[in-house]
C-alpha atoms as a PDB file:
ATOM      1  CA  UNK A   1      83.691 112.329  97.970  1.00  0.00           C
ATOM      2  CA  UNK A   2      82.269 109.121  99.582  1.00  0.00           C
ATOM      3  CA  UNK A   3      80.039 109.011  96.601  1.00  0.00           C
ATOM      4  CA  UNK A   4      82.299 109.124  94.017  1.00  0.00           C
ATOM      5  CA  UNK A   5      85.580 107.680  93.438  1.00  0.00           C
ATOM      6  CA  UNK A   6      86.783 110.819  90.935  1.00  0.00           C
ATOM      7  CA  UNK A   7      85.750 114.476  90.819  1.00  0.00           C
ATOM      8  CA  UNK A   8      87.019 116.312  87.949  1.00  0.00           C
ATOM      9  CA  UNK A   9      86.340 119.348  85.817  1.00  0.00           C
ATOM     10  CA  UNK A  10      84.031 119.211  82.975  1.00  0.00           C
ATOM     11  CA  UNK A  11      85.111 118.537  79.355  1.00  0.00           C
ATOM     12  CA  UNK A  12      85.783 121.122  77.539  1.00  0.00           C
ATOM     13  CA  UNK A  13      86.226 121.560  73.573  1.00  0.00           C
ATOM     14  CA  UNK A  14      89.209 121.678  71.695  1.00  0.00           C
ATOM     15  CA  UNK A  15      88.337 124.158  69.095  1.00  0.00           C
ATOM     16  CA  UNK A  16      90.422 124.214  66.194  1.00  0.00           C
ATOM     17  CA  UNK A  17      90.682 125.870  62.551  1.00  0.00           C
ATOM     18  CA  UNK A  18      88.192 123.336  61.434  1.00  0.00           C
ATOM     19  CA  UNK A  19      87.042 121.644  64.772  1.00  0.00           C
ATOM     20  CA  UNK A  20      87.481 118.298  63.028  1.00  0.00           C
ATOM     21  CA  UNK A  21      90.538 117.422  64.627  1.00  0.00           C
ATOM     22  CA  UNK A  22      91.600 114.695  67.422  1.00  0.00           C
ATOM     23  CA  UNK A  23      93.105 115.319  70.538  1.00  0.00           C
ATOM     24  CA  UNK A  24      96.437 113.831  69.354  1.00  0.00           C
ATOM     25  CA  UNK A  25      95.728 116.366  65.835  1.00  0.00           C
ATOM     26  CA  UNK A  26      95.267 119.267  68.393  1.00  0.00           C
ATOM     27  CA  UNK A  27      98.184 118.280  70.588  1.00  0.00           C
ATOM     28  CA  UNK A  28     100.341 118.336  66.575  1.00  0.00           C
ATOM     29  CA  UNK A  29      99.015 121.607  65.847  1.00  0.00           C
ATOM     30  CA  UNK A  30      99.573 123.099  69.111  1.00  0.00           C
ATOM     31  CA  UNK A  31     102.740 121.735  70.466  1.00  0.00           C
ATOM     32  CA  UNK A  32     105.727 119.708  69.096  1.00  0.00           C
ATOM     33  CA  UNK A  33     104.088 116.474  67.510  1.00  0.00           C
ATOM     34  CA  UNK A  34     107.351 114.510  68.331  1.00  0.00           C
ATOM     35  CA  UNK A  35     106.750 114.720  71.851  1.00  0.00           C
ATOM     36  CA  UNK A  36     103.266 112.838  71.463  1.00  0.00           C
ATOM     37  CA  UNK A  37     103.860 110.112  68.879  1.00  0.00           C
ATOM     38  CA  UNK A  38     106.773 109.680  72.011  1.00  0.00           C
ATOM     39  CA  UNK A  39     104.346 109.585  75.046  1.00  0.00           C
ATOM     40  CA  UNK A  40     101.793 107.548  73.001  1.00  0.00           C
ATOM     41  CA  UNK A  41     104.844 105.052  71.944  1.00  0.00           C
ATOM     42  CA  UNK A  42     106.522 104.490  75.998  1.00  0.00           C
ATOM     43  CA  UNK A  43     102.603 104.154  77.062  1.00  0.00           C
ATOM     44  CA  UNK A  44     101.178 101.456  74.301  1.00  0.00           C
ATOM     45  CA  UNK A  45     105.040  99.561  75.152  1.00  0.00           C
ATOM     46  CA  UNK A  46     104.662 100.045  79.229  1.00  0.00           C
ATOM     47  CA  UNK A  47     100.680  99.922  79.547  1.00  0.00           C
ATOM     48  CA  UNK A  48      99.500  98.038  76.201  1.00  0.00           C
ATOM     49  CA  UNK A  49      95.967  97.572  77.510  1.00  0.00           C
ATOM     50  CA  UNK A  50      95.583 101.258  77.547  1.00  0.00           C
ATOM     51  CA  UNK A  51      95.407 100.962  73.340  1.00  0.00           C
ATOM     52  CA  UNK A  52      91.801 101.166  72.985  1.00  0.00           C
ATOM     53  CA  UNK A  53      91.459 104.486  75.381  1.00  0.00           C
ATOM     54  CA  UNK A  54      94.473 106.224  73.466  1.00  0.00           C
ATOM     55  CA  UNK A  55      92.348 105.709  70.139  1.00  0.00           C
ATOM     56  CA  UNK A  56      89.756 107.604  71.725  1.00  0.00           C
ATOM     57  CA  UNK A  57      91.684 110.794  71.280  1.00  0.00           C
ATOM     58  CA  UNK A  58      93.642 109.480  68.016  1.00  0.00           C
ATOM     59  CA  UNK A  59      90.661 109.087  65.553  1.00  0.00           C
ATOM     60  CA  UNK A  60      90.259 112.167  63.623  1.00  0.00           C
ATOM     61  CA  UNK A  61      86.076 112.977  64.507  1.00  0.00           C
ATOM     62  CA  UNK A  62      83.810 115.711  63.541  1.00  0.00           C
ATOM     63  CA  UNK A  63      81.927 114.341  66.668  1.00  0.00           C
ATOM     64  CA  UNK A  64      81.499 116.778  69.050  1.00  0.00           C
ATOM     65  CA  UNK A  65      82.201 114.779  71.656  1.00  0.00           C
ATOM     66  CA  UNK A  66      85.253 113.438  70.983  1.00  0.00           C
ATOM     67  CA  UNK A  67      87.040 116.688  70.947  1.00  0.00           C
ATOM     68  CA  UNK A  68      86.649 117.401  74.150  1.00  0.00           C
ATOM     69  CA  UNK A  69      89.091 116.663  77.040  1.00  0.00           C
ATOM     70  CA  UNK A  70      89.722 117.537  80.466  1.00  0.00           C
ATOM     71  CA  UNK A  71      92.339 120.285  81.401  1.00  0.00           C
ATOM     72  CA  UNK A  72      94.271 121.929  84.097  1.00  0.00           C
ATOM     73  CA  UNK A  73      95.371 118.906  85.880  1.00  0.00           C
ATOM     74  CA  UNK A  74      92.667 119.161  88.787  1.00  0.00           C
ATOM     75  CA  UNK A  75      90.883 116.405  90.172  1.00  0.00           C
ATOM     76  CA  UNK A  76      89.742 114.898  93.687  1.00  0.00           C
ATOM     77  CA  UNK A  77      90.465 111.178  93.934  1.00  0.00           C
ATOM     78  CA  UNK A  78      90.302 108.291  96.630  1.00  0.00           C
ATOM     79  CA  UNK A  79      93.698 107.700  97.922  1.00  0.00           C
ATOM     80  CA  UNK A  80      93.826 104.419  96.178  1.00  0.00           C
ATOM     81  CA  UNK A  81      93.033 105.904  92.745  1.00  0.00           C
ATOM     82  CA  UNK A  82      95.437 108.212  93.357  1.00  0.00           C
ATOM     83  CA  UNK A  83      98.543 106.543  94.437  1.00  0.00           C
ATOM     84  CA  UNK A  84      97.425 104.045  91.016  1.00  0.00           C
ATOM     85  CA  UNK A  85      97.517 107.293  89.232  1.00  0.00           C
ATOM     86  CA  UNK A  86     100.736 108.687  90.170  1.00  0.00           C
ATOM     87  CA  UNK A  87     102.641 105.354  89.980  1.00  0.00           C
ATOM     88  CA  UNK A  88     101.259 105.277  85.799  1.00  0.00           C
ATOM     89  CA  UNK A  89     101.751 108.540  85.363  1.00  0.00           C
ATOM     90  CA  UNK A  90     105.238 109.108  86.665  1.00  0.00           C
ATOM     91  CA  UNK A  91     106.335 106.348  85.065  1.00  0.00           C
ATOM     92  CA  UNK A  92     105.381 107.236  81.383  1.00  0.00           C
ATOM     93  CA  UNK A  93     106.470 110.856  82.201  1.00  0.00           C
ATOM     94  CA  UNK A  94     109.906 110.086  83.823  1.00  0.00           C
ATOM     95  CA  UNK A  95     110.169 107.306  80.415  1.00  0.00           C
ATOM     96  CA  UNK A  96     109.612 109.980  78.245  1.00  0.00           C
ATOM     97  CA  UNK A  97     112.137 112.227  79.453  1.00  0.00           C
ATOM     98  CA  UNK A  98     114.664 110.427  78.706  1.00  0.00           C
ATOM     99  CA  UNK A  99     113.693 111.073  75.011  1.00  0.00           C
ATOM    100  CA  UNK A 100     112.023 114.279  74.648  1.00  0.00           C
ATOM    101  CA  UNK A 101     114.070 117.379  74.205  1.00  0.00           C
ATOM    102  CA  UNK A 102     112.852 120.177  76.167  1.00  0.00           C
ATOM    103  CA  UNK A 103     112.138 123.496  74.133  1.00  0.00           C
ATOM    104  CA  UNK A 104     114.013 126.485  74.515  1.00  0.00           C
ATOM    105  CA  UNK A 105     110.757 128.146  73.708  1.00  0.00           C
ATOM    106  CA  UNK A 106     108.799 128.697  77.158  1.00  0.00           C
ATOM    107  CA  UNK A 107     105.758 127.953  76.167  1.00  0.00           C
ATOM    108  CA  UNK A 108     106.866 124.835  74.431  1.00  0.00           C
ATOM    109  CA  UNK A 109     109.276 124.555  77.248  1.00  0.00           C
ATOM    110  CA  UNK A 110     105.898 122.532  79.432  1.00  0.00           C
ATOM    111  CA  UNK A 111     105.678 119.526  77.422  1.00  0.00           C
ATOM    112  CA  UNK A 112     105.055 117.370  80.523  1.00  0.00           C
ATOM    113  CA  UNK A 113     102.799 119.381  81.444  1.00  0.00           C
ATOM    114  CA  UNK A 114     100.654 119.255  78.354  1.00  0.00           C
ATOM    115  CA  UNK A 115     101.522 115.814  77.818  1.00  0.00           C
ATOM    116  CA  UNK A 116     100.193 115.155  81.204  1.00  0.00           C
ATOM    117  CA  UNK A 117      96.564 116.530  80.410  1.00  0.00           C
ATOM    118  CA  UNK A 118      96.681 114.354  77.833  1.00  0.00           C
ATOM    119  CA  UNK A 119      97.140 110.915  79.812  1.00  0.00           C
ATOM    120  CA  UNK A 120      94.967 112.395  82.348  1.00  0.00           C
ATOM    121  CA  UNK A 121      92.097 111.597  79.582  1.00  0.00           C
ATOM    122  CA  UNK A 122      93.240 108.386  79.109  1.00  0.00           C
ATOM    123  CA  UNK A 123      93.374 107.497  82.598  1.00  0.00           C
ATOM    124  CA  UNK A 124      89.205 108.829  82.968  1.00  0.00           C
ATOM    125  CA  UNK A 125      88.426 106.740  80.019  1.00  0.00           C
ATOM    126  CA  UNK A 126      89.694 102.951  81.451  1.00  0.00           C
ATOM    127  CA  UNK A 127      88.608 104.149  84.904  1.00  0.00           C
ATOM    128  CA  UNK A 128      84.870 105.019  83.189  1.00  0.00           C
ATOM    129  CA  UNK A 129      84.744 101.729  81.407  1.00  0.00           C
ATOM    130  CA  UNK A 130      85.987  99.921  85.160  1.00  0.00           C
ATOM    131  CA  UNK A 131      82.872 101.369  86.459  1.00  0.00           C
ATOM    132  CA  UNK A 132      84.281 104.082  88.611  1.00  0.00           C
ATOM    133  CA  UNK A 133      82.169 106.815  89.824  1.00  0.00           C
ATOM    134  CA  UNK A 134      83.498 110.085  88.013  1.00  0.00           C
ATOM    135  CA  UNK A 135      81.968 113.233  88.855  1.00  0.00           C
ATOM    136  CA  UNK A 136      82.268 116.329  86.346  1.00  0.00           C
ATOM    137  CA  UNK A 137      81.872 119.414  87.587  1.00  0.00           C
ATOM    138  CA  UNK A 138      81.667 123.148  86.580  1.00  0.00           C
ATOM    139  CA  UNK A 139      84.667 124.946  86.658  1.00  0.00           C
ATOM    140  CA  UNK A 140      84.745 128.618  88.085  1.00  0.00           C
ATOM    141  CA  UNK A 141      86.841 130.821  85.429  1.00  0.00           C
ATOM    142  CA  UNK A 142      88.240 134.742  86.285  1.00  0.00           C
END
C-alpha cells in the first residue's frame, strides 16, 4: 500500500439491453430512478465541485469505457483518504435518507447500498484527476 494511495477492484461493464446506456441510465433501469435523481441532487447542493465527475456517469455513451464502474464496495485506502471518504459519503447517504423511501421489495429494499457504488465512482474520478495513486486490481469470483 505504500505505493499507492487507493487499491480497488477493476472496472467492470454495465451491460445493458443495448449497452448504450450511462451509469445513472443503468442505475433507472435497474433500481428506482427517484432514488438517484435524489442522491445526485443532495451531492451537486452539498459537494458542487463534484459536478463534472457526476457527468461522467450521466452522459448517455456508446463508449465502452464509460460504462464501466466499480462494484462491491471494496477498496484499500490510506487512513487519510479514508476518513475523507467516510465523512462525504455518510453525509450524502444519511441526507438522502431523509428523502428516499425504502422499498418493501428486498432487493430494492438496498438502495444505499447501490447508491453507494455509485458515489464510490465519483469519489475515484476527483481523486484520479487530484493525482492519487489508484491501483485496479483483478477480482477473484466463485
Amino acid at each position: 500500500i505504500k505505493d499507492y494511495d487507493i487499491i480497488i477492484p477493476k472496472k467492470e461493464n454495465v451491460w445493458t439491453l443495448f449497452n448504450v446506456f450511462s451509469i445513472e441510465n443503468q442505475y433507472k433501469y435497474r433500481h428506482i430512478p427517484e432514488d438517484f435523481d435524489i442522491m445526485k441532487e443532495i451531492l451537486l447542493k452539498k459537494y458542487p465541485d463534484y459536478d463534472k465527475y457526476i457527468n461522467i456517469f450521466t452522459k448517455r455513451s456508446k463508449l465502452y469505457f464509460l460504462n464501466k464502474a466499480h462494484f462491491y464496495n471494496m477498496f484499500i485506502m490510506k487512513k487519510e483518504i479514508f476518513h475523507e471518504y467516510c465523512e462525504w459519503i455518510f453525509d450524502i447517504l444519511f441526507e438522502c435518507e431523509k428523502y428516499i423511501k425504502i422499498s418493501q421489495h428486498t432487493f430494492q429494499s438496498r438502495v444505499f447500498w447501490f447508491l453507494w457504488e455509485r458515489l464510490f465512482n465519483i469519489f475515484v474520478e476527483k481523486k484520479k484527476k487530484e493525482w492519487f495513486k489508484i491501483l485496479e486490481v483483478n477480482l477473484i469470483k466463485k
